[in-house]
Protein backbone atom coordinates (compact mmCIF):
# COMPACT_ATOMS: atom_id res chain seq x y z
CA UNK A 1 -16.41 -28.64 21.27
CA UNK A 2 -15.92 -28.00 17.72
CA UNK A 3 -12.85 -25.92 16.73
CA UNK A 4 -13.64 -22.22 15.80
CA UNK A 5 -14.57 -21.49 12.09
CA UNK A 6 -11.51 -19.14 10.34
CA UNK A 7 -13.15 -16.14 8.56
CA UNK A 8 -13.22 -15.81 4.85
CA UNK A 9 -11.00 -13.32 2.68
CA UNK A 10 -12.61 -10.18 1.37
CA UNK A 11 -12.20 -9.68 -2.17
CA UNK A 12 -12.17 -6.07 -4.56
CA UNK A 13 -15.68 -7.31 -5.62
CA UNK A 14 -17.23 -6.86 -2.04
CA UNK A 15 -15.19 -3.28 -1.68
CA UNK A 16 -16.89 -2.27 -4.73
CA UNK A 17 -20.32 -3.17 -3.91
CA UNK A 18 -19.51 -1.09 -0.39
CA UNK A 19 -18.05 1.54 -2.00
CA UNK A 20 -21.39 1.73 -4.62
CA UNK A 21 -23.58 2.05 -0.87
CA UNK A 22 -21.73 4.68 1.01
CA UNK A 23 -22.43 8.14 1.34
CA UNK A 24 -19.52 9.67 0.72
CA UNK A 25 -20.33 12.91 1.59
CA UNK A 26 -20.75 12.27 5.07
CA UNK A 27 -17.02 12.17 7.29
CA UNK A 28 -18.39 8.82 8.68
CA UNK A 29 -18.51 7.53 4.63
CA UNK A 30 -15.58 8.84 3.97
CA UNK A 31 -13.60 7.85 6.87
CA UNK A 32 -15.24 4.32 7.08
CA UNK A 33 -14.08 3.92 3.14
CA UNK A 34 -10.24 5.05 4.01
CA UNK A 35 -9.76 2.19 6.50
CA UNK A 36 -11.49 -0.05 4.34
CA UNK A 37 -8.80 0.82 1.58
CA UNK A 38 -6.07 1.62 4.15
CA UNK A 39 -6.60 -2.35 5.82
CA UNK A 40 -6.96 -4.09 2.65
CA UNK A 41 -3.98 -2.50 0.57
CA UNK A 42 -1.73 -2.31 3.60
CA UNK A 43 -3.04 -6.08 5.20
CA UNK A 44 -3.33 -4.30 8.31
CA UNK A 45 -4.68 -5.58 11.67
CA UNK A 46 -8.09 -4.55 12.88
CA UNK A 47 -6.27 -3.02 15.82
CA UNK A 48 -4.29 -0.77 13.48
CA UNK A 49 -6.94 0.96 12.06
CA UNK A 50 -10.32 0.57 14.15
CA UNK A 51 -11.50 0.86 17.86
CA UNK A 52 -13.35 -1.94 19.82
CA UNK A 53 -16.20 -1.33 21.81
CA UNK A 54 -15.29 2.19 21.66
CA UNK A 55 -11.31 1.40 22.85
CA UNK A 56 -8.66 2.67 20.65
CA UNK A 57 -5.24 1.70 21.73
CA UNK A 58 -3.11 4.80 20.70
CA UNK A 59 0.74 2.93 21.08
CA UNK A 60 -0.72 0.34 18.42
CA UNK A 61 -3.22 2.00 16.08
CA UNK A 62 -2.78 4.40 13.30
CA UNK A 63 -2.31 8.14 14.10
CA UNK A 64 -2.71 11.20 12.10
CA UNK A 65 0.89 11.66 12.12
CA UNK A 66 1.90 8.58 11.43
CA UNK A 67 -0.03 9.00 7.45
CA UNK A 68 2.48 10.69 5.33
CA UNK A 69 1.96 11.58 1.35
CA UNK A 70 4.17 12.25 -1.91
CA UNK A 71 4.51 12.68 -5.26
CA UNK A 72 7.33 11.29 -7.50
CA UNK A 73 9.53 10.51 -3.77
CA UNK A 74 8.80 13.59 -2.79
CA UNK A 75 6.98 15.10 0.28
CA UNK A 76 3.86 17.27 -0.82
CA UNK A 77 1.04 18.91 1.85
CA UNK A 78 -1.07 19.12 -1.02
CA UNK A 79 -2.72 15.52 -0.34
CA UNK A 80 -4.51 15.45 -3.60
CA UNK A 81 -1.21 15.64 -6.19
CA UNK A 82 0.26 12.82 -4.22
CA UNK A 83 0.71 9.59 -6.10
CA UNK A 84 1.96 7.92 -3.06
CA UNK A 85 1.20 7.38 1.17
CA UNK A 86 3.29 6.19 3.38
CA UNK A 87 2.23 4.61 6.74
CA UNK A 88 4.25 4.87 9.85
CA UNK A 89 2.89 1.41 12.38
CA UNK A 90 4.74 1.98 15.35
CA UNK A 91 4.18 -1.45 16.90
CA UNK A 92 2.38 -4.71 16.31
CA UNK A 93 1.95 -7.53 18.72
CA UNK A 94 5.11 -9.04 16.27
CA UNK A 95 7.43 -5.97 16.34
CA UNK A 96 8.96 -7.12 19.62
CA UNK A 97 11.64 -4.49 19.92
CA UNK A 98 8.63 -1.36 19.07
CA UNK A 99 10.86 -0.12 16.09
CA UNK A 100 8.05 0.35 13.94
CA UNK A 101 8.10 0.00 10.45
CA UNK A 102 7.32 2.07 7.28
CA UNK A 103 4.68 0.63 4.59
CA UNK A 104 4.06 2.19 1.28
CA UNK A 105 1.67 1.88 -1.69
CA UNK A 106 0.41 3.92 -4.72
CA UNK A 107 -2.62 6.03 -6.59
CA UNK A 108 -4.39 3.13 -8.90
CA UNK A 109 -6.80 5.29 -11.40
CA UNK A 110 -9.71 3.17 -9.80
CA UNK A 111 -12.23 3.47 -7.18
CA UNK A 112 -9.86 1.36 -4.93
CA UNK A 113 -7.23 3.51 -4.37
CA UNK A 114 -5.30 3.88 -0.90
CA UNK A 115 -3.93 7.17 -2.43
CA UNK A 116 -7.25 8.57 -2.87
CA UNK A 117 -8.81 7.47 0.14
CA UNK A 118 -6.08 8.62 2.44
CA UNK A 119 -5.93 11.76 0.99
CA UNK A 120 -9.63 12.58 1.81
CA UNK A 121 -9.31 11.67 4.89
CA UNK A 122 -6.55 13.68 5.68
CA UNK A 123 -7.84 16.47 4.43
CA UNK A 124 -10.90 16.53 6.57
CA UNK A 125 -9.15 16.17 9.52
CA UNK A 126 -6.89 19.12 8.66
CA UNK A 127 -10.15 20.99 8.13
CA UNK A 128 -11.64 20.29 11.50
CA UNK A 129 -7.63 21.03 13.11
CA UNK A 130 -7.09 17.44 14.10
CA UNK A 131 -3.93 17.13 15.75
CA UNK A 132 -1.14 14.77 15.00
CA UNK A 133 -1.64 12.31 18.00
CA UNK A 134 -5.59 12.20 17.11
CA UNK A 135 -6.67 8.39 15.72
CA UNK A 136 -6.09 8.63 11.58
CA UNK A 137 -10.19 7.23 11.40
CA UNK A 138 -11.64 9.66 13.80
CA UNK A 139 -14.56 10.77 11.96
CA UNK A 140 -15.33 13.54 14.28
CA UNK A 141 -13.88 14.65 17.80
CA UNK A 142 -13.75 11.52 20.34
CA UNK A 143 -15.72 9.06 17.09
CA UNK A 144 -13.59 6.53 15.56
CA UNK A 145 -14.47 3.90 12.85
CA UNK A 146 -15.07 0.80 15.33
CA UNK A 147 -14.91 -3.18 14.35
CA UNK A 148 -18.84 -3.17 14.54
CA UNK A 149 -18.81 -0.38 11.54
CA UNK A 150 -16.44 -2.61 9.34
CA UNK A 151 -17.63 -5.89 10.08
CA UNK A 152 -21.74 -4.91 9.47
CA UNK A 153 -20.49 -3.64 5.88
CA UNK A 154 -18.45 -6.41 4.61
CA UNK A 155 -21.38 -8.42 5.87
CA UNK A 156 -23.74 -6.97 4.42
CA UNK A 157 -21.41 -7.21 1.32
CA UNK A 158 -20.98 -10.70 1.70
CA UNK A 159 -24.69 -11.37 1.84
CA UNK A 160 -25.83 -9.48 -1.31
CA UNK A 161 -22.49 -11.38 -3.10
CA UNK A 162 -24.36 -14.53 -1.96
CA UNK A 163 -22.09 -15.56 0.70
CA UNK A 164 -22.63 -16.38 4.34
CA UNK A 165 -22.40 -13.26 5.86
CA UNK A 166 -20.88 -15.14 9.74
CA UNK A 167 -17.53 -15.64 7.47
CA UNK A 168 -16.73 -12.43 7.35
CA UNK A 169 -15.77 -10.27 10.13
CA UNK A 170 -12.91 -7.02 10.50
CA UNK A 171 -9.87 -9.50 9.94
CA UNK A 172 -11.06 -10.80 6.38
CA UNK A 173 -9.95 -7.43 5.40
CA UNK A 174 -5.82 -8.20 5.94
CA UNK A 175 -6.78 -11.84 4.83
CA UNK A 176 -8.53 -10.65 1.37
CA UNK A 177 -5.02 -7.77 0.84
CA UNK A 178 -2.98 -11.07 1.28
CA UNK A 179 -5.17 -13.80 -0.63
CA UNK A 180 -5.59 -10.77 -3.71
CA UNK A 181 -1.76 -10.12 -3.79
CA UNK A 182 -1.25 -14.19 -3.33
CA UNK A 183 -4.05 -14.20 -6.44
CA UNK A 184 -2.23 -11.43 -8.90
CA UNK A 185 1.01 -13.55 -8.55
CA UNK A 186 2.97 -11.94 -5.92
CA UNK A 187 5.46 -14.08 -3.79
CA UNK A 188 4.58 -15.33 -0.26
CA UNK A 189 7.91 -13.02 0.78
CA UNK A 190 6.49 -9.91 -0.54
CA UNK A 191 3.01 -10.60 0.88
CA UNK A 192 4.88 -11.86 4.10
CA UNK A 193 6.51 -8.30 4.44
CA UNK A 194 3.87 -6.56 3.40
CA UNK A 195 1.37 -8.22 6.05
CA UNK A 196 4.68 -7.83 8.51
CA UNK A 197 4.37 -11.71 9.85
CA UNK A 198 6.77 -13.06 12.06
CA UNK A 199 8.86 -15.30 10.26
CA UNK A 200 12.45 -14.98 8.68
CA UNK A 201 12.14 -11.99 10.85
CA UNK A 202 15.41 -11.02 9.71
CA UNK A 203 14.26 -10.23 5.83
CA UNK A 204 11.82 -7.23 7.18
CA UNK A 205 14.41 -5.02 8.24
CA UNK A 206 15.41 -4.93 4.19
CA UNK A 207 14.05 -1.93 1.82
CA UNK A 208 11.63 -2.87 -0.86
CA UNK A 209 11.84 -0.52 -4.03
CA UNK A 210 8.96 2.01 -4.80
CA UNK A 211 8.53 0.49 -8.53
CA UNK A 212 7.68 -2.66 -6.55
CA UNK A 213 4.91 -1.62 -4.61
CA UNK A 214 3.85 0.49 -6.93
CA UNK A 215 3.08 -1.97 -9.21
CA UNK A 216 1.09 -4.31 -6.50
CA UNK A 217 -1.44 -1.22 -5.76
CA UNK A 218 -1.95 -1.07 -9.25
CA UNK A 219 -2.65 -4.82 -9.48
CA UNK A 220 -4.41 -5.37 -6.41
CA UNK A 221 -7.23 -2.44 -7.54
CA UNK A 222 -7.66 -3.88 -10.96
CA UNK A 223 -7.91 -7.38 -10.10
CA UNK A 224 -11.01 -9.79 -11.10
CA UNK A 225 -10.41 -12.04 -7.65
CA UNK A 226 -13.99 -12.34 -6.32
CA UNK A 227 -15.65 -13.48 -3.34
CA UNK A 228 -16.29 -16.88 -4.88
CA UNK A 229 -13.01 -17.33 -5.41
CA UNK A 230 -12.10 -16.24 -2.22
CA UNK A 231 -13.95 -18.43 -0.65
CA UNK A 232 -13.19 -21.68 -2.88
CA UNK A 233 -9.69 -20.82 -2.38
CA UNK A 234 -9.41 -20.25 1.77
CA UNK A 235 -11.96 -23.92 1.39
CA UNK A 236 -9.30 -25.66 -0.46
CA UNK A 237 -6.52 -24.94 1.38
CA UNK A 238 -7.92 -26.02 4.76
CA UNK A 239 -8.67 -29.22 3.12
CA UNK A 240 -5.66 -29.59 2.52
CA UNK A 241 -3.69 -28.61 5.31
């Protein structure tokens, strides 16, 4: 039996052509584009973000709560001045000890933007009194963005990019946050922390300044990396390993 096939990265091209598709005046749009942004800019796992099957695993996955916002290092309520979010993951199938971990990143300027995206989210579930323990991508009471809803859209995505559209399924999303920061010339440490991997565990529990990762949101929105190049790329290298 032949090994199984690795999935290929998503790139900002494919968000684009999603985010040109969706109705974002629907909550499903607009909650299917935040954890879109949310997984690619933060490299999280599809079990951080999105139910399976209709399962959402509340001691792993991302929580209304746990979505914090601010402008200039400051707290603000009002979602829409904020220039930066902060995500609280409270355990991964790495984080051993379940200390959690805090992740940051920053408002772009461009249609990808984990600021922007967040924020609208937020505020819709504020609207409709979510409370803090509700699932962050609960687009309406007891409905939660599943692995079926992202994986149909990056493959349809893929397909209209002219790419196989089996490569691509919920994970590609936290492989195409790493292979774009890998691509805009970020070290393998600071894409290693910011995915949270386990190795040189030690190095997570340092701090990583805000100019830092405000500069990688920046990058990672206005980057040129396609899907092409995505694929040629994740090609190469298992050629050569």
């Amino acid at each position: 039996m032949p090994p199984p096939q690795g999935k290929l990265p998503v790139s900002p091209d494919m968000l684009r052509w999603i985010w040109g598709g969706l109705d974002i005046t629907t909550d499903f749009g607009v909650f299917l584009w935040g954890a879109l942004m949310l997984a690619f800019f933060f490299l999280l796992r599809s079990s951080e973000y999105a139910s399976s099957q209709g399962h959402f695993d509340t001691s792993r996955a991302l929580l209304k709560g746990d979505v914090t916002f601010f402008r200039a290092g400051v707290p603000v309520t009002n979602y829409h001045l904020a220039d930066e979010v902060v995500l609280c993951i409270r355990g991964s199938k790495t984080d051993q000890q379940h200390l959690g971990v805090l992740r940051n990143s920053y408002k772009t300027g461009e249609v990808l933007s984990p600021v922007v995206s967040a924020a609208a989210v937020m505020s819709r579930l504020d609207a409709r009194g979510a409370r803090d323990d509700e699932p962050f991508f609960s687009y309406a009471p007891g409905k939660t963005i599943d692995r079926t809803h992202v994986g149909s859209h990056l493959k349809k995505a893929a397909g209209a990019l002219g790419q196989n559209e089996a490569d691509f399924a919920p994970h590609s999303l936290r492989a195409g946050g790493a292979s774009c920061m890998l691509a805009c010339g970020y070290s393998e440490e600071t894409i290693r922390r910011q995915g949270r991997w386990h190795s040189f565990c030690w190095r997570r529990y340092a701090y990583d300044a805000r100019e830092q990762m405000q500069k990688i949101a920046q990058a990672m929105a206005t980057s040129t990396y396609t899907v092409m190049l995505a694929g040629q790329d994740f090609l190469l290298r298992r050629r050569r390993a």
